[in-house]
Structure formats: C-alpha cells, structure tokens
C-alpha atoms as a PDB file:
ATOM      1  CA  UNK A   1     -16.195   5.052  -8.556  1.00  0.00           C
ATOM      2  CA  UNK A   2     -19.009   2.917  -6.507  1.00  0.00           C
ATOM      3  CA  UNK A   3     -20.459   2.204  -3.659  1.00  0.00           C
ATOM      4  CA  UNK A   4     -19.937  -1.453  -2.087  1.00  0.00           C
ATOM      5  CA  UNK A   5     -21.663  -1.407   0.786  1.00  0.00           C
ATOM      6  CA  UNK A   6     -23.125   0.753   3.577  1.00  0.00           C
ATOM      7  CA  UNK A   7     -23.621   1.011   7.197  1.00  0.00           C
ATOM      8  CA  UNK A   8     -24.707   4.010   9.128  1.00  0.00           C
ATOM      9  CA  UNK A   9     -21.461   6.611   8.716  1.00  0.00           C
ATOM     10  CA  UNK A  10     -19.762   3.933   7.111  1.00  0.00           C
ATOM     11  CA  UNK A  11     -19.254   3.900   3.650  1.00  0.00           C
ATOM     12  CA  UNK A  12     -17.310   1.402   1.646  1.00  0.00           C
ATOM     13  CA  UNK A  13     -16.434   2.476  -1.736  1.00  0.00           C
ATOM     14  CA  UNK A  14     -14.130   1.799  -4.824  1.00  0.00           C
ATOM     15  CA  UNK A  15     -11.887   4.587  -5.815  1.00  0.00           C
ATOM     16  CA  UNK A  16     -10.836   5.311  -9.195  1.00  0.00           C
ATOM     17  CA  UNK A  17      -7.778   3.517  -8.325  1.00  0.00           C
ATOM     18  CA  UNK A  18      -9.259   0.617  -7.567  1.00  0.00           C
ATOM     19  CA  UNK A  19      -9.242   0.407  -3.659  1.00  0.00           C
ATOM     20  CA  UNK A  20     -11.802  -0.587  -1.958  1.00  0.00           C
ATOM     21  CA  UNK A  21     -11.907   1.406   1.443  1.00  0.00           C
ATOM     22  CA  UNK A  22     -13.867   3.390   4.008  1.00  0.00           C
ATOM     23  CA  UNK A  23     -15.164   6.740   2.851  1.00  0.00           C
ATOM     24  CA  UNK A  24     -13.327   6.680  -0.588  1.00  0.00           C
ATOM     25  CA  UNK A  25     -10.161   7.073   1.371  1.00  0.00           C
ATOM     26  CA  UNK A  26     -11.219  10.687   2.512  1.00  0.00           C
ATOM     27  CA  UNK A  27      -9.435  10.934   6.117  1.00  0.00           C
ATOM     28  CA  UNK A  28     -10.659  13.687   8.522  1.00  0.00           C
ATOM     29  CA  UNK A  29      -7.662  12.620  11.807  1.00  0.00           C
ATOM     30  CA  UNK A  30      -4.631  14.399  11.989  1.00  0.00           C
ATOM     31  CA  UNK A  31      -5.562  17.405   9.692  1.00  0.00           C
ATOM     32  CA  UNK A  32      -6.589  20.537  10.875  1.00  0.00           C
ATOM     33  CA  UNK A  33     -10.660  21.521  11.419  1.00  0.00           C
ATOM     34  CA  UNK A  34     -12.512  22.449   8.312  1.00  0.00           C
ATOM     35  CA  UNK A  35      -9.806  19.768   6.156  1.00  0.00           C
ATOM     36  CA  UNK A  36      -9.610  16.390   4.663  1.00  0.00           C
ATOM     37  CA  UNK A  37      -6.600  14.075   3.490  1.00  0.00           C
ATOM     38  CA  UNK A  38      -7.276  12.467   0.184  1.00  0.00           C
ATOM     39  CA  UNK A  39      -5.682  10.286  -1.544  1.00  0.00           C
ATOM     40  CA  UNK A  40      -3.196  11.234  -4.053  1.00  0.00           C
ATOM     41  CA  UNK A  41      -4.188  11.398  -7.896  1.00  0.00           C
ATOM     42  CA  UNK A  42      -1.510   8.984  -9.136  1.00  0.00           C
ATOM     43  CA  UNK A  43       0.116   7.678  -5.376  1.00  0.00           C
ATOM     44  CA  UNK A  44       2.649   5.183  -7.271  1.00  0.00           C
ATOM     45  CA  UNK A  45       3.535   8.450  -9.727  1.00  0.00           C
ATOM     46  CA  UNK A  46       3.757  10.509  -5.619  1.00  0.00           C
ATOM     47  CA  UNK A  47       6.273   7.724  -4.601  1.00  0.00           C
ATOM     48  CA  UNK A  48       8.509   7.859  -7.931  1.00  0.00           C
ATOM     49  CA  UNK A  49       8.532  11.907  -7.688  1.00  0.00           C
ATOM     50  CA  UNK A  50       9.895  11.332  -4.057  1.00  0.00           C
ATOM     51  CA  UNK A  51      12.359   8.943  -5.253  1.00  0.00           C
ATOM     52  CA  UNK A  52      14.044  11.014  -7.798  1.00  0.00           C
ATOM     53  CA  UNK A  53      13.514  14.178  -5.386  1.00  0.00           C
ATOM     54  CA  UNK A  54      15.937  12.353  -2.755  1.00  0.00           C
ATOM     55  CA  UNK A  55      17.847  10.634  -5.592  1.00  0.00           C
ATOM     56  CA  UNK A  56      18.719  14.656  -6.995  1.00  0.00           C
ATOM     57  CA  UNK A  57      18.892  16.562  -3.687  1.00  0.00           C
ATOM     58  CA  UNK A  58      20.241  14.046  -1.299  1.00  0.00           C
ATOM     59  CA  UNK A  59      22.039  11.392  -4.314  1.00  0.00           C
ATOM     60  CA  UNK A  60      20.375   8.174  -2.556  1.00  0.00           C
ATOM     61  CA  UNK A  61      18.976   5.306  -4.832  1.00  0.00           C
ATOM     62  CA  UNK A  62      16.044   4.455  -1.969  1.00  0.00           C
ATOM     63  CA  UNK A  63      12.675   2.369  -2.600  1.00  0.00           C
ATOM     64  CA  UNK A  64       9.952   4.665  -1.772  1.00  0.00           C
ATOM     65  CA  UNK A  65       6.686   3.547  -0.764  1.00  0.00           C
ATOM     66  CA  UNK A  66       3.167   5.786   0.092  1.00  0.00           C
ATOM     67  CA  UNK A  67       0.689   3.940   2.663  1.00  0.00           C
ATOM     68  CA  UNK A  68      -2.749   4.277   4.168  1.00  0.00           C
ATOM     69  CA  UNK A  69      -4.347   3.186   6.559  1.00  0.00           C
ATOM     70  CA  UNK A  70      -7.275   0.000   5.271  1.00  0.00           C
ATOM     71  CA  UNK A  71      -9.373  -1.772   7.782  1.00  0.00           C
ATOM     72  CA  UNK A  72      -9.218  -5.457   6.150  1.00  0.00           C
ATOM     73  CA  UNK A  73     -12.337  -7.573   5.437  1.00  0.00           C
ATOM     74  CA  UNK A  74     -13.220 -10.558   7.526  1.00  0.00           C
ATOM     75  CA  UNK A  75     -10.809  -8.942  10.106  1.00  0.00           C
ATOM     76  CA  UNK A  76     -11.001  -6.527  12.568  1.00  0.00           C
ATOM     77  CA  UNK A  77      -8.176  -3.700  13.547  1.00  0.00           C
ATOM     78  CA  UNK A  78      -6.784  -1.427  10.368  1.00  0.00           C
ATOM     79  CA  UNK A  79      -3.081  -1.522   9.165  1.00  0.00           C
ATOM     80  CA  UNK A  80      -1.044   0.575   7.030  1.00  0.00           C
ATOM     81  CA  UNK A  81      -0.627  -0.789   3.163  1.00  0.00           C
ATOM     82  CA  UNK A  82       1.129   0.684   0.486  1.00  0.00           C
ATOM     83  CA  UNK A  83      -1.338   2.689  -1.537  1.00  0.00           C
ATOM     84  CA  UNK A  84       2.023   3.345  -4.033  1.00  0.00           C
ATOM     85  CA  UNK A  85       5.788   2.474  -4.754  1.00  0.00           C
ATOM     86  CA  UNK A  86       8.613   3.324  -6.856  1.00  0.00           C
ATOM     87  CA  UNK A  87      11.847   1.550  -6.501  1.00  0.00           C
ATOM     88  CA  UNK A  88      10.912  -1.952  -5.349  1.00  0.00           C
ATOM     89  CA  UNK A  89       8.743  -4.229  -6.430  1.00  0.00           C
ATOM     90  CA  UNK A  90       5.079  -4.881  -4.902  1.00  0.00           C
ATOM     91  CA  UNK A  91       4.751  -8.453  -4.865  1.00  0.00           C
ATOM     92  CA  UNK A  92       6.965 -10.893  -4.400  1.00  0.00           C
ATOM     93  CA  UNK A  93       6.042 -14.164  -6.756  1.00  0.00           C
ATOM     94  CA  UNK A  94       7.284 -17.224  -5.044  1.00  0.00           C
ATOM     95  CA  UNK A  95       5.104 -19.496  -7.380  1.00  0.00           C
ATOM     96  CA  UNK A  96       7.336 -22.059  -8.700  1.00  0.00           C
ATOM     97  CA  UNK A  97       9.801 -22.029  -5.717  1.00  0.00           C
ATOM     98  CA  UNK A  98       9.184 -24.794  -2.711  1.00  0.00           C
ATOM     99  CA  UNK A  99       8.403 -24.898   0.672  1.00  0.00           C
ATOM    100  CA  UNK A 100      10.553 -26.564   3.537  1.00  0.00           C
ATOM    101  CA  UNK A 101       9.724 -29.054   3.115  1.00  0.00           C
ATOM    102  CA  UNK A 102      10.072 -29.323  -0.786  1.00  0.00           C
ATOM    103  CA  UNK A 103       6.684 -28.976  -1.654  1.00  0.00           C
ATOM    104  CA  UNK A 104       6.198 -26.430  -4.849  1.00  0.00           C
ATOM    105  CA  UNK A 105       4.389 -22.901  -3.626  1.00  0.00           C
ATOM    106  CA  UNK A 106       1.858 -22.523  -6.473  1.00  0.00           C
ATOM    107  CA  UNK A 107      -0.462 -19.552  -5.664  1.00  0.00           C
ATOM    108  CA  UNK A 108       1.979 -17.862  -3.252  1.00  0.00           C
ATOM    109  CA  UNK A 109       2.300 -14.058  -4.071  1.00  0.00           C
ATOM    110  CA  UNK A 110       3.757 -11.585  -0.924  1.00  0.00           C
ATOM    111  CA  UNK A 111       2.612  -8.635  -1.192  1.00  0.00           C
ATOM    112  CA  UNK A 112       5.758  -7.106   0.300  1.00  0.00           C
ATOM    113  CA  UNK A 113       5.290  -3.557  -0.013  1.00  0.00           C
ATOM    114  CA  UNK A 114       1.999  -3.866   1.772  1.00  0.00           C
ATOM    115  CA  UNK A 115       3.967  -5.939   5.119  1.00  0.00           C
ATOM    116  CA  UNK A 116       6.335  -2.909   4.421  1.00  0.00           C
ATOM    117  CA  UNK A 117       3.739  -0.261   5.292  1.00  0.00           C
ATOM    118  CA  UNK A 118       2.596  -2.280   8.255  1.00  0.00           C
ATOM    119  CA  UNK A 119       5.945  -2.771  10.313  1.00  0.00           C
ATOM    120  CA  UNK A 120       6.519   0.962   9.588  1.00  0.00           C
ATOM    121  CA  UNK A 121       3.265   2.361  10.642  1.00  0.00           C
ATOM    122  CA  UNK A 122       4.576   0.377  14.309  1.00  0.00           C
ATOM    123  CA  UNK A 123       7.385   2.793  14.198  1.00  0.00           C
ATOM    124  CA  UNK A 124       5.384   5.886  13.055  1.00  0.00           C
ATOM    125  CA  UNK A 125       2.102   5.762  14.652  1.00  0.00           C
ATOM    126  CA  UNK A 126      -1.323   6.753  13.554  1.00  0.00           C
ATOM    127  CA  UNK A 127      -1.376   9.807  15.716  1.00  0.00           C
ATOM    128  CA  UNK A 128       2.429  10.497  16.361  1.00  0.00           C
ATOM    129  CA  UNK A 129       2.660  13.063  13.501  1.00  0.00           C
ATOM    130  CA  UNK A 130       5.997  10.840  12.265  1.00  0.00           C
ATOM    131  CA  UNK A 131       5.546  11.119   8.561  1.00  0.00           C
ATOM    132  CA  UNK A 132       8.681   8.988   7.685  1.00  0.00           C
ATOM    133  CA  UNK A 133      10.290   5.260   8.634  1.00  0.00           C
ATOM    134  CA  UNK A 134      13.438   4.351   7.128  1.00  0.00           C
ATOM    135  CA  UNK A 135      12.989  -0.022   6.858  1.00  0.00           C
ATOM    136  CA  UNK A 136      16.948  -1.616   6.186  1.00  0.00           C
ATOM    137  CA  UNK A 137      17.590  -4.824   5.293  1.00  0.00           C
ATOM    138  CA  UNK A 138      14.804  -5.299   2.292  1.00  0.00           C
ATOM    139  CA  UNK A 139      16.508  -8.033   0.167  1.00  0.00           C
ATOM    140  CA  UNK A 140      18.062  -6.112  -2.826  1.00  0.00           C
ATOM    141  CA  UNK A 141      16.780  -8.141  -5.444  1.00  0.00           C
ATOM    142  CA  UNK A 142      12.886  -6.780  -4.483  1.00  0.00           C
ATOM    143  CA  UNK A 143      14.489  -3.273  -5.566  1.00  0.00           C
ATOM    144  CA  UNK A 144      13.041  -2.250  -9.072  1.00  0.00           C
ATOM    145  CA  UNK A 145       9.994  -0.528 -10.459  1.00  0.00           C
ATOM    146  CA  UNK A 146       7.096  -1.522  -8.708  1.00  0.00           C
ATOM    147  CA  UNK A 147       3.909  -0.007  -8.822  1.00  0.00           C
ATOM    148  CA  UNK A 148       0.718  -0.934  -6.718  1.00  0.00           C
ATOM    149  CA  UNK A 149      -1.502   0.031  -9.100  1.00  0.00           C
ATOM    150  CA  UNK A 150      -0.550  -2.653 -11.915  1.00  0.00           C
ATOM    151  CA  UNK A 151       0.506  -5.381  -9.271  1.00  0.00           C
ATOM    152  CA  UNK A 152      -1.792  -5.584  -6.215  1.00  0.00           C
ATOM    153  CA  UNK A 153      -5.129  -4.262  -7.454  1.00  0.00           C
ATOM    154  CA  UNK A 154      -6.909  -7.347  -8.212  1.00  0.00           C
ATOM    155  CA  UNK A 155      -8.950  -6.871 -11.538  1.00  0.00           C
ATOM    156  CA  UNK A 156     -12.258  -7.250 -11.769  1.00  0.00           C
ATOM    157  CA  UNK A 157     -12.308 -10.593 -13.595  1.00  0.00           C
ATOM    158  CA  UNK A 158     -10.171 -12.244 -10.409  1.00  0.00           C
ATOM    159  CA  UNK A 159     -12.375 -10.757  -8.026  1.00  0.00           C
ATOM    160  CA  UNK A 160     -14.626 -13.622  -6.336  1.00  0.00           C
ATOM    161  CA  UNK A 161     -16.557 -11.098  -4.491  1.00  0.00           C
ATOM    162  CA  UNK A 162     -18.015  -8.307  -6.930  1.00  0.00           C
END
C-alpha cells in the first residue's frame, strides 16, 4: 500500500492488510531459487478454510492460526505473529478485570494469538521445514471467531506513529 521507511535492501512497507513489515511480507528463505512466499490474500479467510478442512476430513473443532515472521520496532530479533485466525479469539481484553494486587487493568489487551505464534515458531523453527505445532492447554473460553484483521490491526486514527 506504502512505503514507511527505507534503508539500503530494507524496505518497510504497509500491506493492503494493514501490516507493517519488511519487504511487503515477500519472503525469499525456505522456497526454492527463482520463488517467493507471499502473504496470503485473505490469511484470517486461509486459517478458517483450514479449520473447516480438518473439521470435515479429520471431525476436530481446532483453533487455527497462520503466522509470519515480523521483526518488531524498537526491538531487535524477529518472532512469529499470527498474520490470521479462525477459531479463537485474537485478543484477549482484560480491561475491567484487576491485577494482584486489586488494582483495575484499564488498557490491558493480550494479543494472544500473536504469543501463540511465538511459542510455536520455538517448536517449529525458521529453517526446520516443520510447517505445523499443535499448542494444548489454550483456555477454552479464548475459542471463538477471531480474526486478526478486525482485532489487532491498529487503525489509522489509533496509530501515534503515522
């Protein structure tokens, strides 16, 4: 959609889904010479066509979620975040709830799916080829729609930085 910033090979961009990542999310490492992953059209549409393709073939009710791997600004080091989801929800609002020590939480908003992504990129690798991790014990009331697209993207208007 634009270009944020640049630096030498570096490009930092906003897709048409609203990330904001190197190189408009085109990935050149672990596919083969002369191709390039992309990122999927729809990638929260990807994980619900997974879900109901295990759901029919396999009769599972599983969360599904799609990562990436983002570099992070104002840190170093990249991690996997969830680029789309079907089946559980993305953030988890605890605004309203309270602390230990009984003070309310008022801007506190987990963004579950994305520490999702992260432990299971430990378990898959970036350069393992291990396209899968199975993650048990999610608390069961996270599990419903969910979509990173309407519930992590910041918009524009909250966005202190464009």
């Amino acid at each position: 959609m634009r270009v944020l910033r640049r630096r030498g090979d570096l490009v930092i961009t906003q897709t048409r889904h609203g990330f904001i990542c190197a190189n408009a999310g085109v990935d050149l490492s672990n596919v083969a010479e002369g191709f390039a992953a992309l990122l999927p059209d729809d990638a929260d549409r990807s994980a619900r066509r997974i879900r109901d393709g295990l759901r029919d073939r396999a009769g599972v009710e599983v969360a599904v979620i799609v990562s990436d791997t983002f570099g992070r600004v104002w840190r170093r080091g990249v991690t996997d975040v969830a680029i789309g989801c079907a089946g559980i929800g993305a953030i988890l609002d605890l605004r309203g709830t309270t602390d230990s020590l009984g003070r309310e939480l008022q801007v506190t908003e987990v963004a579950v799916v994305d520490e999702i992504a992260g432990a299971a990129d430990l378990v898959m690798g970036k350069a393992s080829g291990v396209p899968v991790a199975v993650v048990r014990g999610v608390d069961a009331s996270w599990f419903r729609r969910g979509e990173v697209h309407d519930e992590l993207v910041r918009p524009a208007d909250e966005d202190l930085f464009r």
